[in-house]
C-alpha atoms as a PDB file:
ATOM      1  CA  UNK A   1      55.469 171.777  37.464  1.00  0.00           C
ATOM      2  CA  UNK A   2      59.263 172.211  38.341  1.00  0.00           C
ATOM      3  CA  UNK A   3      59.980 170.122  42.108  1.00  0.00           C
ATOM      4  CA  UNK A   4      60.120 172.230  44.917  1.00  0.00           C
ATOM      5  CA  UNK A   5      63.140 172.778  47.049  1.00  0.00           C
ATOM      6  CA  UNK A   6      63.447 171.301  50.833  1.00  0.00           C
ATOM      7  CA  UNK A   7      62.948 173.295  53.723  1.00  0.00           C
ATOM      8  CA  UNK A   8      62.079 172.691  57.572  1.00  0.00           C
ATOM      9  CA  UNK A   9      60.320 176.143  56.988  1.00  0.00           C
ATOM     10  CA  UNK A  10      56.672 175.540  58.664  1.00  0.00           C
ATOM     11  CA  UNK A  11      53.493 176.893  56.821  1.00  0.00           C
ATOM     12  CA  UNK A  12      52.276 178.979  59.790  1.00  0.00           C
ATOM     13  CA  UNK A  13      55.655 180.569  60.276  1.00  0.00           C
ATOM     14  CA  UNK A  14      59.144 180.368  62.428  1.00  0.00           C
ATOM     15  CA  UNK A  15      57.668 182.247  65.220  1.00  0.00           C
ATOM     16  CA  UNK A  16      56.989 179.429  67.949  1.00  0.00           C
ATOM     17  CA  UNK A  17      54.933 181.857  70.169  1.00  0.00           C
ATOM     18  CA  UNK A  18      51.836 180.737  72.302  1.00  0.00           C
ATOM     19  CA  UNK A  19      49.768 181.267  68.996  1.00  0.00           C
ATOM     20  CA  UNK A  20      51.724 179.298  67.084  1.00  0.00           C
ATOM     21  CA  UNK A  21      51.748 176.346  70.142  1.00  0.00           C
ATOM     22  CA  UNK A  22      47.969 177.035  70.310  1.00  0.00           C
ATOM     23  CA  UNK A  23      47.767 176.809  66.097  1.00  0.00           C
ATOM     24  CA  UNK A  24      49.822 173.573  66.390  1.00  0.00           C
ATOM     25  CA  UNK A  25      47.447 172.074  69.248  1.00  0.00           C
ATOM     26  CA  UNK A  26      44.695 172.399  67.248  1.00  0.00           C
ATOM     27  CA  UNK A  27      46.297 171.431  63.630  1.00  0.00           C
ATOM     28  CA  UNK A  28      46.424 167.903  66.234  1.00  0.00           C
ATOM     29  CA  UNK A  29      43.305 167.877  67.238  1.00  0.00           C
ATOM     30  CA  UNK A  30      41.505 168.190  63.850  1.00  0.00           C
ATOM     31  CA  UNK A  31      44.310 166.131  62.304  1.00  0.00           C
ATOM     32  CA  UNK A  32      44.526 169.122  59.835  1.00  0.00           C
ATOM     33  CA  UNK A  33      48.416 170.469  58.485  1.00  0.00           C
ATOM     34  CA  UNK A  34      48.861 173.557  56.394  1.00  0.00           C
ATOM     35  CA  UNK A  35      51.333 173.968  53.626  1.00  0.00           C
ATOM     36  CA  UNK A  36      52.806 176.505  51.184  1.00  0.00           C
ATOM     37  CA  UNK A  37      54.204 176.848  47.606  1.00  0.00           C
ATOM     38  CA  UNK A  38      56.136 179.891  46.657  1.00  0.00           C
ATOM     39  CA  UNK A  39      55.965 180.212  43.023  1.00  0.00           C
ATOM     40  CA  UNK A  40      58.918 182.542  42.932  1.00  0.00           C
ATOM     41  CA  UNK A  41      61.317 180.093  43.693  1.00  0.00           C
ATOM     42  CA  UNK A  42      59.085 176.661  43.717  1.00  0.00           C
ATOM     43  CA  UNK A  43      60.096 176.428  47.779  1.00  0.00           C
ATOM     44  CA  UNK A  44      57.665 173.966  49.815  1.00  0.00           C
ATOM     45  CA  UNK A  45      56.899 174.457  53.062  1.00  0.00           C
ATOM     46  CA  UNK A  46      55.001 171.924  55.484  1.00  0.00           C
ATOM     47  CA  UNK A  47      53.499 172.707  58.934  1.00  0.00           C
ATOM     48  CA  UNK A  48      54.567 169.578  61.556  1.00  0.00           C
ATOM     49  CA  UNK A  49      51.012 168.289  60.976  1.00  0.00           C
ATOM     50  CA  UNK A  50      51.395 167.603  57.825  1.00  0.00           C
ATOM     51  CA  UNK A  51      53.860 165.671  58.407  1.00  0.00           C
ATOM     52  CA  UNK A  52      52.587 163.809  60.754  1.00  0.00           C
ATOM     53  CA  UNK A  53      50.104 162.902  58.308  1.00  0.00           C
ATOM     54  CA  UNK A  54      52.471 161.430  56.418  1.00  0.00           C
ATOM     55  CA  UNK A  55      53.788 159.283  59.237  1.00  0.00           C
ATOM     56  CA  UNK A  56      57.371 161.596  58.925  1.00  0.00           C
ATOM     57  CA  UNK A  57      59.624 163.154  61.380  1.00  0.00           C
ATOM     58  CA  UNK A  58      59.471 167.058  61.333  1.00  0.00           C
ATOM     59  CA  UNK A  59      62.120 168.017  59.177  1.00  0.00           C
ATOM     60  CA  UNK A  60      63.117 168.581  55.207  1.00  0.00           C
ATOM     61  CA  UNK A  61      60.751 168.856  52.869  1.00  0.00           C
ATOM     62  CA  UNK A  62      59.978 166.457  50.216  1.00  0.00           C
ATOM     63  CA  UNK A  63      59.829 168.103  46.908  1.00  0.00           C
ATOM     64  CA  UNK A  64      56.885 168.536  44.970  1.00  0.00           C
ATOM     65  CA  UNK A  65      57.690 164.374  42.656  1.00  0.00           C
ATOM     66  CA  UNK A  66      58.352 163.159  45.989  1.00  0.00           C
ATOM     67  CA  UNK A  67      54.993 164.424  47.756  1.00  0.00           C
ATOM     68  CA  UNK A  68      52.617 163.535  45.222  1.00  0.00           C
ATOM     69  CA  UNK A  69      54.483 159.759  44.893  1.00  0.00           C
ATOM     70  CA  UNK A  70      52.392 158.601  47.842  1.00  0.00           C
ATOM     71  CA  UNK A  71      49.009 159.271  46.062  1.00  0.00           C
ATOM     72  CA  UNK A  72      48.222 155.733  43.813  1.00  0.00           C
ATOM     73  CA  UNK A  73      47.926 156.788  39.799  1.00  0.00           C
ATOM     74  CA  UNK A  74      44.743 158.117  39.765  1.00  0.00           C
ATOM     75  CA  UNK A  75      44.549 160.498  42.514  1.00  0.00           C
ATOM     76  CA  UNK A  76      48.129 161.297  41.654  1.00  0.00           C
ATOM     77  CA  UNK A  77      46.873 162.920  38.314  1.00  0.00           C
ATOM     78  CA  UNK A  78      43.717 164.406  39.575  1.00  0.00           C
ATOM     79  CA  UNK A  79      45.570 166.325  42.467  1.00  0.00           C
ATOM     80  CA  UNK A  80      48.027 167.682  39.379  1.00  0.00           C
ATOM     81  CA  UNK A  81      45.898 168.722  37.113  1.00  0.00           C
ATOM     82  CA  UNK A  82      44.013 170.661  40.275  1.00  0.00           C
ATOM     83  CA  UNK A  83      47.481 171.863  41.387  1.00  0.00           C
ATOM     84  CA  UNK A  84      48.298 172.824  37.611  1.00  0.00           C
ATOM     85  CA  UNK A  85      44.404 174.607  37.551  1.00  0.00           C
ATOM     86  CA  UNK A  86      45.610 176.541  40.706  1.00  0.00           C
ATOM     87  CA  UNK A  87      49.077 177.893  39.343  1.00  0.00           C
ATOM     88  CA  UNK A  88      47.731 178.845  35.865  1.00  0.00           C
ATOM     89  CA  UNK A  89      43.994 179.829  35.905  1.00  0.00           C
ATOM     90  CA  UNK A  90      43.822 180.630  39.930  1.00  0.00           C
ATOM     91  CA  UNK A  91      41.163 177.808  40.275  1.00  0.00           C
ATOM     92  CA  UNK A  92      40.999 176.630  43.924  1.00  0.00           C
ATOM     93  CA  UNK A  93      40.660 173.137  44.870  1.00  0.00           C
ATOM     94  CA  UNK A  94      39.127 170.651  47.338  1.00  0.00           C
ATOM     95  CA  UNK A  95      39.218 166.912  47.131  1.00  0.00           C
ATOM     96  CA  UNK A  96      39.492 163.929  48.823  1.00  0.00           C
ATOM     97  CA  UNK A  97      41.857 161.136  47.906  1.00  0.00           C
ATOM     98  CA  UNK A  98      43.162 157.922  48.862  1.00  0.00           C
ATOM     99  CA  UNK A  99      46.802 158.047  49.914  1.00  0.00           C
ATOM    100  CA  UNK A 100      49.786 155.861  51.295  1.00  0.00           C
ATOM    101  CA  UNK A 101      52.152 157.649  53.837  1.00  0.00           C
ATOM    102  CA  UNK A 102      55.294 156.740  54.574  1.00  0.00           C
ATOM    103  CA  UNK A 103      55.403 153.752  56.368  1.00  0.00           C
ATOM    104  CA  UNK A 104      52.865 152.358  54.130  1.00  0.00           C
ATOM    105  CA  UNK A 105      49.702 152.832  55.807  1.00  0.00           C
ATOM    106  CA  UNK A 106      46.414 153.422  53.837  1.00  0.00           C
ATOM    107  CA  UNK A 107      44.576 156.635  54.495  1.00  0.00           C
ATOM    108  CA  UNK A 108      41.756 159.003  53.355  1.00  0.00           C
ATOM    109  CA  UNK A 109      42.890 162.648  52.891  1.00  0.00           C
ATOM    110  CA  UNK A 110      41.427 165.919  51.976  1.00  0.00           C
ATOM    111  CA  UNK A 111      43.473 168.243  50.211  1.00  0.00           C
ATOM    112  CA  UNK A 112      42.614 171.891  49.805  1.00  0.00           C
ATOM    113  CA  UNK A 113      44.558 174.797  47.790  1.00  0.00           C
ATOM    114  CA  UNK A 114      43.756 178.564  47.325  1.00  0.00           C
ATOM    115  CA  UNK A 115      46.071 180.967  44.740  1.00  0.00           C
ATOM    116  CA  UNK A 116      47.958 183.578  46.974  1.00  0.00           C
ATOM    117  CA  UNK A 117      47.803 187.045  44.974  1.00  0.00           C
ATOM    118  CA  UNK A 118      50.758 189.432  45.027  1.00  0.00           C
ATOM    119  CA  UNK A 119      50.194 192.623  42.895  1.00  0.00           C
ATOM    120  CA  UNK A 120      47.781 191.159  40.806  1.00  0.00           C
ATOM    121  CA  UNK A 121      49.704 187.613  40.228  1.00  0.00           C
ATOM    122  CA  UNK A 122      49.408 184.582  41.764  1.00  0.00           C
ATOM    123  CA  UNK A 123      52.887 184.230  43.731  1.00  0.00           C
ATOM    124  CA  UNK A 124      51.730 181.380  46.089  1.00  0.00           C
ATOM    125  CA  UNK A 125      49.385 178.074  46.490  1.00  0.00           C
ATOM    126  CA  UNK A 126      48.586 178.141  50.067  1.00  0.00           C
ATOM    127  CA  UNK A 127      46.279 174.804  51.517  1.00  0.00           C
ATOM    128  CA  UNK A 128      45.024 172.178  54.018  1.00  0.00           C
ATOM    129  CA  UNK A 129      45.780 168.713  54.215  1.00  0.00           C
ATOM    130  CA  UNK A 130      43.595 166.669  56.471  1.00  0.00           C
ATOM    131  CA  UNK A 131      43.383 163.196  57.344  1.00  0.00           C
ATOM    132  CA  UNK A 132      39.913 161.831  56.973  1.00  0.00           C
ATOM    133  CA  UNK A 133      40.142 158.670  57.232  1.00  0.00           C
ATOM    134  CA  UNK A 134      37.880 157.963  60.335  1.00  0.00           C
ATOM    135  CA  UNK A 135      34.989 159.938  58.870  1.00  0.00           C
ATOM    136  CA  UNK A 136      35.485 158.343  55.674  1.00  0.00           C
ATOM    137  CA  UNK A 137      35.384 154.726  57.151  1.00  0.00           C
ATOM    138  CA  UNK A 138      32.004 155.712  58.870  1.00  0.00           C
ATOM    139  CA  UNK A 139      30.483 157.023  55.575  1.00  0.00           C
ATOM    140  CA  UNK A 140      31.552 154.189  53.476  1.00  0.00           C
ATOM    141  CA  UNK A 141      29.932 151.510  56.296  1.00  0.00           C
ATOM    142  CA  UNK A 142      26.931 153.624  56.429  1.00  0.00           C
ATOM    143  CA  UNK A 143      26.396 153.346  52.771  1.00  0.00           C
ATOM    144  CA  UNK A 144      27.540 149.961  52.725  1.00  0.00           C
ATOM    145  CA  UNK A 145      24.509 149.411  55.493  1.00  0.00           C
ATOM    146  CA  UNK A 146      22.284 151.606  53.415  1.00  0.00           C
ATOM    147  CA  UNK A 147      23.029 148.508  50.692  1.00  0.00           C
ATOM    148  CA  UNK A 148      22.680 145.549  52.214  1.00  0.00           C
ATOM    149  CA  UNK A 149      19.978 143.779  53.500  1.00  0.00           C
ATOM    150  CA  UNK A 150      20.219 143.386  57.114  1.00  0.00           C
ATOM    151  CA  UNK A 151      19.077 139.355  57.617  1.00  0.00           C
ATOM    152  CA  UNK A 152      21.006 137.998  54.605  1.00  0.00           C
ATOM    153  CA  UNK A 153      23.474 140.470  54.265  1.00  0.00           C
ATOM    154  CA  UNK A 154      22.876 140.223  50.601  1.00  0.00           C
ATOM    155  CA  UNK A 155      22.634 143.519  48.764  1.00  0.00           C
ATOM    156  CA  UNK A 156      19.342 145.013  49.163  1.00  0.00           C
ATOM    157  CA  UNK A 157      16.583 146.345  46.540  1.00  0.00           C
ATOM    158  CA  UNK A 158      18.556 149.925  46.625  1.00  0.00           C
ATOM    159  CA  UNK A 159      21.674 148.125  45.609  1.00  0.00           C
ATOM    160  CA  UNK A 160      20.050 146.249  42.970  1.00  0.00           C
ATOM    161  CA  UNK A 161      18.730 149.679  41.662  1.00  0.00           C
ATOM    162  CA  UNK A 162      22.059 151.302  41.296  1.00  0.00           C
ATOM    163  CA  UNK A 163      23.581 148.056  39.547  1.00  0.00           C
ATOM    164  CA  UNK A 164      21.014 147.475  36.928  1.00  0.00           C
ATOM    165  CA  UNK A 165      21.179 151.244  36.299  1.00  0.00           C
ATOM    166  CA  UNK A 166      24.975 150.619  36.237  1.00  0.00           C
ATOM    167  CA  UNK A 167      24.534 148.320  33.178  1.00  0.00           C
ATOM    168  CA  UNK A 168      22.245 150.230  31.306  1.00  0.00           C
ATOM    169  CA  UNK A 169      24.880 152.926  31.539  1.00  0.00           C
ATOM    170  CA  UNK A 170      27.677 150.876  29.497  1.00  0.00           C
ATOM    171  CA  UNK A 171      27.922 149.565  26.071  1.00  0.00           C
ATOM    172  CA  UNK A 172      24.866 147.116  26.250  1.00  0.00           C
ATOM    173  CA  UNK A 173      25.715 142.957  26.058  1.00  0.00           C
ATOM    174  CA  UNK A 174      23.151 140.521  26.214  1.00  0.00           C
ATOM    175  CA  UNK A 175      21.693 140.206  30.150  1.00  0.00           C
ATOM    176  CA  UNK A 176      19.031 137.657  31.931  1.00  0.00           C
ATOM    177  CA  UNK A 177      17.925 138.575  34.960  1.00  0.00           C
ATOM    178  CA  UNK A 178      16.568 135.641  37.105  1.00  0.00           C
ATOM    179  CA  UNK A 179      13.317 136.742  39.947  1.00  0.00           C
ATOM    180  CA  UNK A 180      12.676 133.709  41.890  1.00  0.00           C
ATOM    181  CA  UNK A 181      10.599 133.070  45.709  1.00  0.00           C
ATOM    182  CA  UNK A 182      10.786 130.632  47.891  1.00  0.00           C
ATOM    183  CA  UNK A 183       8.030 127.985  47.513  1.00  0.00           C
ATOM    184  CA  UNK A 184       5.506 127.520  50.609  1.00  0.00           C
ATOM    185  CA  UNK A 185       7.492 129.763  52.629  1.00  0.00           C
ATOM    186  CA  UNK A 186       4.686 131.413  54.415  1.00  0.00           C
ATOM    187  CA  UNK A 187       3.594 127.572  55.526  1.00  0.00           C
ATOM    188  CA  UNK A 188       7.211 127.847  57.355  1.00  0.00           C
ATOM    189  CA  UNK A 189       6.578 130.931  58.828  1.00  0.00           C
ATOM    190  CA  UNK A 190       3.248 129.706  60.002  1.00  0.00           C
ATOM    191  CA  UNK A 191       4.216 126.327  61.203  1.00  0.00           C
ATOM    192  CA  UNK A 192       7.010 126.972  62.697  1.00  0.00           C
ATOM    193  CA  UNK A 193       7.378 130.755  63.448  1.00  0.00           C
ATOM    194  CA  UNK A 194       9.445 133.739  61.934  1.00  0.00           C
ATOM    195  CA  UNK A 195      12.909 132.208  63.441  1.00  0.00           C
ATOM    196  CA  UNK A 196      12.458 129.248  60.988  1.00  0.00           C
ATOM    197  CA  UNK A 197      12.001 131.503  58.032  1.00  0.00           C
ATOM    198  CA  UNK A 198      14.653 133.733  59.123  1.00  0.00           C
ATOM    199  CA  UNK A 199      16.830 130.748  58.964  1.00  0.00           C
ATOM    200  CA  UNK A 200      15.173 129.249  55.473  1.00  0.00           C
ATOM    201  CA  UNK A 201      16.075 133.308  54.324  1.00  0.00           C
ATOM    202  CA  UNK A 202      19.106 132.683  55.160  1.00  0.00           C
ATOM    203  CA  UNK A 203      20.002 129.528  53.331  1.00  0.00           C
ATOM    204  CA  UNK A 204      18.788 130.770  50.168  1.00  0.00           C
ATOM    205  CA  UNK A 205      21.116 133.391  50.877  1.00  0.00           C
ATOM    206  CA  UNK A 206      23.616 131.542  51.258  1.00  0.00           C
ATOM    207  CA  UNK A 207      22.958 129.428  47.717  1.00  0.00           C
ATOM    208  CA  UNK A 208      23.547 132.908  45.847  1.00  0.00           C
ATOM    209  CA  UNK A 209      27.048 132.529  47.110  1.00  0.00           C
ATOM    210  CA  UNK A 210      27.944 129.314  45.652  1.00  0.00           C
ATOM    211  CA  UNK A 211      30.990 129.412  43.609  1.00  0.00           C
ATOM    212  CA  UNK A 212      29.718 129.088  39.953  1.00  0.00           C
ATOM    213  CA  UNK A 213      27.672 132.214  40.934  1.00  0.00           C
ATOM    214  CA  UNK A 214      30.145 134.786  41.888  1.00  0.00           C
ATOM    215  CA  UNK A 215      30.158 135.996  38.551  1.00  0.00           C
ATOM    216  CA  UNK A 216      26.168 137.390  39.244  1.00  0.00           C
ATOM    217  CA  UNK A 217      24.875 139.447  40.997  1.00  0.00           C
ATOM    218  CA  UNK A 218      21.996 138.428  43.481  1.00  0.00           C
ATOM    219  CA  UNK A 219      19.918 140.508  45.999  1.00  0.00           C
ATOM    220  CA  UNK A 220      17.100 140.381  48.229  1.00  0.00           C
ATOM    221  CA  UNK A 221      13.744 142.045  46.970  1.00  0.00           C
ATOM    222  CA  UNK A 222      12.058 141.544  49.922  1.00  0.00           C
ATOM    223  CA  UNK A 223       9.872 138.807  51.438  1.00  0.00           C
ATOM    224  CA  UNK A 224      10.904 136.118  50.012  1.00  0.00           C
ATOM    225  CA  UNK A 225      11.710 137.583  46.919  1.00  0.00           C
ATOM    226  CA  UNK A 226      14.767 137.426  45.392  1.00  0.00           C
ATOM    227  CA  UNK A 227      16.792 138.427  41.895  1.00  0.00           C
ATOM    228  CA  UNK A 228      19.831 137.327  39.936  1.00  0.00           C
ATOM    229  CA  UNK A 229      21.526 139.543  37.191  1.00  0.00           C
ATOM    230  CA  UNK A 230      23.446 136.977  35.055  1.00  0.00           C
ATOM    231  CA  UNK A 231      25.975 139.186  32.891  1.00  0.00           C
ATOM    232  CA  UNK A 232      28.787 136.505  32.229  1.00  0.00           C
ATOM    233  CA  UNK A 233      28.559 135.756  28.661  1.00  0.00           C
ATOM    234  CA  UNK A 234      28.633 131.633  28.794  1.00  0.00           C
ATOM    235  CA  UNK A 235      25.828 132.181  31.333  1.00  0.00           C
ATOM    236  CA  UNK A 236      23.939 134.015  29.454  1.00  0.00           C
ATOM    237  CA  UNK A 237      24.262 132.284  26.000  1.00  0.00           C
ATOM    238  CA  UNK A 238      23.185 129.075  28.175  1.00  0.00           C
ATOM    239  CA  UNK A 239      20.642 130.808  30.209  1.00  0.00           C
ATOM    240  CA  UNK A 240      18.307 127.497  30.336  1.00  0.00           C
ATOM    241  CA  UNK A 241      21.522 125.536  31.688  1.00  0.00           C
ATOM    242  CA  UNK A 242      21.943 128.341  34.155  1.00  0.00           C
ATOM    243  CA  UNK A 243      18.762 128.701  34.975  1.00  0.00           C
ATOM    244  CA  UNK A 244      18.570 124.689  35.724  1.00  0.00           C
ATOM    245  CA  UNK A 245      21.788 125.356  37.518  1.00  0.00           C
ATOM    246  CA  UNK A 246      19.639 127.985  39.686  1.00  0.00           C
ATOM    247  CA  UNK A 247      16.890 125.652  40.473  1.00  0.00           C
ATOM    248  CA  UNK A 248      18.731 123.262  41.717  1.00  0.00           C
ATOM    249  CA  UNK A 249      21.081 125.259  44.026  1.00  0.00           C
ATOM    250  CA  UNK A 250      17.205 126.500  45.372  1.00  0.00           C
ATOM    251  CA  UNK A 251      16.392 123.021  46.782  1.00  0.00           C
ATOM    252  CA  UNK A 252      16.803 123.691  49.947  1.00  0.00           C
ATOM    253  CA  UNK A 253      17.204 121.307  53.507  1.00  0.00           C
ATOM    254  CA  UNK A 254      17.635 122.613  56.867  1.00  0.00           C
ATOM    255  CA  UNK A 255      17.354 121.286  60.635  1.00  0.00           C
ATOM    256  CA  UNK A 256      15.326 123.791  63.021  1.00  0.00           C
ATOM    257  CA  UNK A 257      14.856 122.639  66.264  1.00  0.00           C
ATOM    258  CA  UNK A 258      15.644 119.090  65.177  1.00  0.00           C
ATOM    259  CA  UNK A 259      13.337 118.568  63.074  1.00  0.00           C
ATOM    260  CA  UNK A 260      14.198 118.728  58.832  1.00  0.00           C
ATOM    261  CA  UNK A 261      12.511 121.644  56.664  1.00  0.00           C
ATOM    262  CA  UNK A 262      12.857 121.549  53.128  1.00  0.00           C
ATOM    263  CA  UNK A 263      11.416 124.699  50.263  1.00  0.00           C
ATOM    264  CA  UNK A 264      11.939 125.034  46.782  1.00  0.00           C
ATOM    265  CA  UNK A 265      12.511 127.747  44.630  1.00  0.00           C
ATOM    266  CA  UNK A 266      10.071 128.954  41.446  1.00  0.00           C
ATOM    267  CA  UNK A 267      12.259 130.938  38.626  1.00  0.00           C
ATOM    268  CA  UNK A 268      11.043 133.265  36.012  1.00  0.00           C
ATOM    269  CA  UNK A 269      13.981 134.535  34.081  1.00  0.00           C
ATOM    270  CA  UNK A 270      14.021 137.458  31.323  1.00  0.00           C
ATOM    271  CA  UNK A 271      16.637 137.164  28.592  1.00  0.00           C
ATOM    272  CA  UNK A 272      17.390 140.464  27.726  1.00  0.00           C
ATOM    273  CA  UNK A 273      19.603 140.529  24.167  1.00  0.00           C
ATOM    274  CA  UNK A 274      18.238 143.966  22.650  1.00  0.00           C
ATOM    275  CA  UNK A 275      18.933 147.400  24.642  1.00  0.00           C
ATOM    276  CA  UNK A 276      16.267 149.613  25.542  1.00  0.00           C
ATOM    277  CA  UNK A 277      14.416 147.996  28.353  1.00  0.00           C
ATOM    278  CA  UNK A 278      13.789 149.826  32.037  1.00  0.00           C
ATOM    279  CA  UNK A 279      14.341 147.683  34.898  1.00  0.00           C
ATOM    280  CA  UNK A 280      10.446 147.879  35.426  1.00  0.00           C
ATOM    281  CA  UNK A 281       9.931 146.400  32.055  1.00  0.00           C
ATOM    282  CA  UNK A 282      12.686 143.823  32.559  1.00  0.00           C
ATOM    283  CA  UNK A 283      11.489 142.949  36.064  1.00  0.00           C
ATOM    284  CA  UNK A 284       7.802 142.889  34.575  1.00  0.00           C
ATOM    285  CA  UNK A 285       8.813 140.006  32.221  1.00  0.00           C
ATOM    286  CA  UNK A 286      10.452 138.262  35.608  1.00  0.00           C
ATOM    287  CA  UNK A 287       7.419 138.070  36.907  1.00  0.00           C
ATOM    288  CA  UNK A 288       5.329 137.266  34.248  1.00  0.00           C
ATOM    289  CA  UNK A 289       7.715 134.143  33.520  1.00  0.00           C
ATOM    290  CA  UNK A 290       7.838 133.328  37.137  1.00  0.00           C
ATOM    291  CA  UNK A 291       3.726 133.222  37.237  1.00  0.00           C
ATOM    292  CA  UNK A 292       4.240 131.102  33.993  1.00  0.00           C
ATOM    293  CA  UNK A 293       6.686 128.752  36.182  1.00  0.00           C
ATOM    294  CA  UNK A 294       4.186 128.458  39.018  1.00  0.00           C
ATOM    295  CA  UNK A 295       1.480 127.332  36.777  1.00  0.00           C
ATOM    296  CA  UNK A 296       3.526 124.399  35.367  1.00  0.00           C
ATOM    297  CA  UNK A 297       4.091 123.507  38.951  1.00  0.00           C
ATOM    298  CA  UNK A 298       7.075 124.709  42.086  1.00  0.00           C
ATOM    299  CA  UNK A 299      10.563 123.864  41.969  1.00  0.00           C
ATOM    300  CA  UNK A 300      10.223 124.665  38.129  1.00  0.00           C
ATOM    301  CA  UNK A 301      11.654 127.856  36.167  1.00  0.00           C
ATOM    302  CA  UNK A 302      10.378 129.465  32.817  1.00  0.00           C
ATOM    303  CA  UNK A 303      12.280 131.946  30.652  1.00  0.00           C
ATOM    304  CA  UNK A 304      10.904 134.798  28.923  1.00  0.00           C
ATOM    305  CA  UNK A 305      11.720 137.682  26.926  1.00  0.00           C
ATOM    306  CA  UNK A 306      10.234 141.758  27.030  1.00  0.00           C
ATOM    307  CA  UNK A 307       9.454 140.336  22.765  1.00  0.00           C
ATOM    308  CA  UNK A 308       7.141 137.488  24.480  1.00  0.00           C
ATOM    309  CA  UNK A 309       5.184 139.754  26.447  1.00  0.00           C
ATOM    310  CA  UNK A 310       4.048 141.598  23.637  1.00  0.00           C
ATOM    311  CA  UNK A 311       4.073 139.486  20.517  1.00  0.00           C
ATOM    312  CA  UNK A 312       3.967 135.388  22.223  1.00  0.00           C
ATOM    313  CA  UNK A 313       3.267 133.671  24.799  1.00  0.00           C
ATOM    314  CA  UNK A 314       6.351 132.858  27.673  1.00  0.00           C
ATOM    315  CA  UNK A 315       8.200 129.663  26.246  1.00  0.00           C
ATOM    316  CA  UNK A 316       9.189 126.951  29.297  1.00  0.00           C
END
């Protein structure tokens, strides 16, 4: 698309009027601009709002290059190929994109743009450009809440969901996915009352986050319930090295009210190095291997495989 030409023309007109002071109070207050492209001589215009949005002084217009420079690569190309849909095949548009204005701040916008007919031809591209950035910082917390697991602030059952679907999506690699609870933790809760498991919660938490593990990806089940999806390859080729790894980092000690607590941590693991398997199938094998684990005694992990369920026995 050819660049447009500058212009201080604004998108709702030259006539400063009281509707055009009352359009411009309330392109403010909705943080909302309008522009304009004549296709007739590829002339831009901007109302003040838009380039405020920008963080600009009213004045020239950038061309068309220059405008879409302060969208990052992707969004760059998705608002052409809409703007290109728009000039050729009349196809209206409405997205949201990330964006940097002009004094480098980083902002959410929605951009809008509807053909303008003249005798039967599209002679214009006429649109909104809104700054959303507030209302897109709420939505992404909210679903960032709707994630995360509100004691440990580890990601939640939900967010395991969508990751494990995630990875069945792509080409499939070898997987072990590690279900392990908290040994004798409803003695703590007993003993010493929900404030002591809270903390003991907590702590196991906070083992997930060791170093060697920020490769996985661990979440909170529920309870005392917890998972690890091991996708690194080395981890996964030495899953019974990682898994001892795991066990270990699960020994838990912790002062509550001055006086020392210590749990342990019982693994089941499923290796997973065929595609094909449902997370209830995989998580199934888990459990079965953690069962396995508790019957050889806590602290301990076993390792198991959706081909042991059905044709052996869970190996240790």
């Amino acid at each position: 698309m050819a660049a447009a030409t500058s212009g201080t023309r604004s998108a709702y007109g030259n006539d400063f009027d009281e509707l055009g002071r009352i359009i411009r109070r309330v392109e403010q207050m909705a943080q909302i601009g309008f522009w304009r492209l004549d296709l007739a001589d590829d002339s831009l215009d901007w109302s003040e709002q838009v380039f405020a949005i920008h963080d600009m002084e009213y004045g020239p217009v950038p061309d068309v290059d220059k405008a879409l420079s302060f969208y990052p690569l992707y969004d760059r190309q998705r608002l052409m190929r809409a703007l290109d849909g728009a000039i050729n095949d009349g196809i209206a548009y409405d997205l949201e994109l990330d964006f940097t204005s002009a004094c480098g701040k980083t902002k959410r916008v929605r951009a809008l743009g509807d053909p303008q007919f003249r005798d039967g031809r599209i002679s214009a591209i006429v649109g909104a450009f809104q700054d959303v950035s507030a209302s897109h910082e709420i939505e992404r917390r909210l679903e960032k809440a709707s994630l995360t697991d509100d004691l440990t602030e580890l990601p939640n059952r939900r967010h395991f969901t969508r990751r494990f679907e995630r990875l069945s999506s792509d080409r499939f690699r070898p997987f072990a996915l590690a279900l392990f609870d908290l040994d004798h933790f409803k003695q703590i809760n007993d003993g010493y009352g929900h404030k002591a498991g809270d903390e003991m919660l907590r702590a196991a938490a906070q083992a997930m986050r060791q170093p060697w593990l920020r490769s996985s990806f661990a979440a909170r089940l529920g309870g005392d319930e917890f998972v690890v999806l091991f996708t690194d390859a080395d981890m996964v080729a030495e899953i019974g090295d990682t898994t001892e790894r795991l066990v270990d980092a699960l020994r838990l000690d912790m002062m509550f009210r001055s006086k020392p607590l210590s749990v342990t941590g019982t693994v089941g693991v499923a290796a997973i190095d065929t595609p094909g398997y449902s997370l209830s199938e995989v998580l199934s094998c888990a459990d079965a291997a953690l069962y396995a684990a508790k019957a050889n005694g806590r602290g301990t992990a076993t390792i198991s495989s959706p081909e042991d369920m059905f044709f052996g026995s869970a190996a240790a």
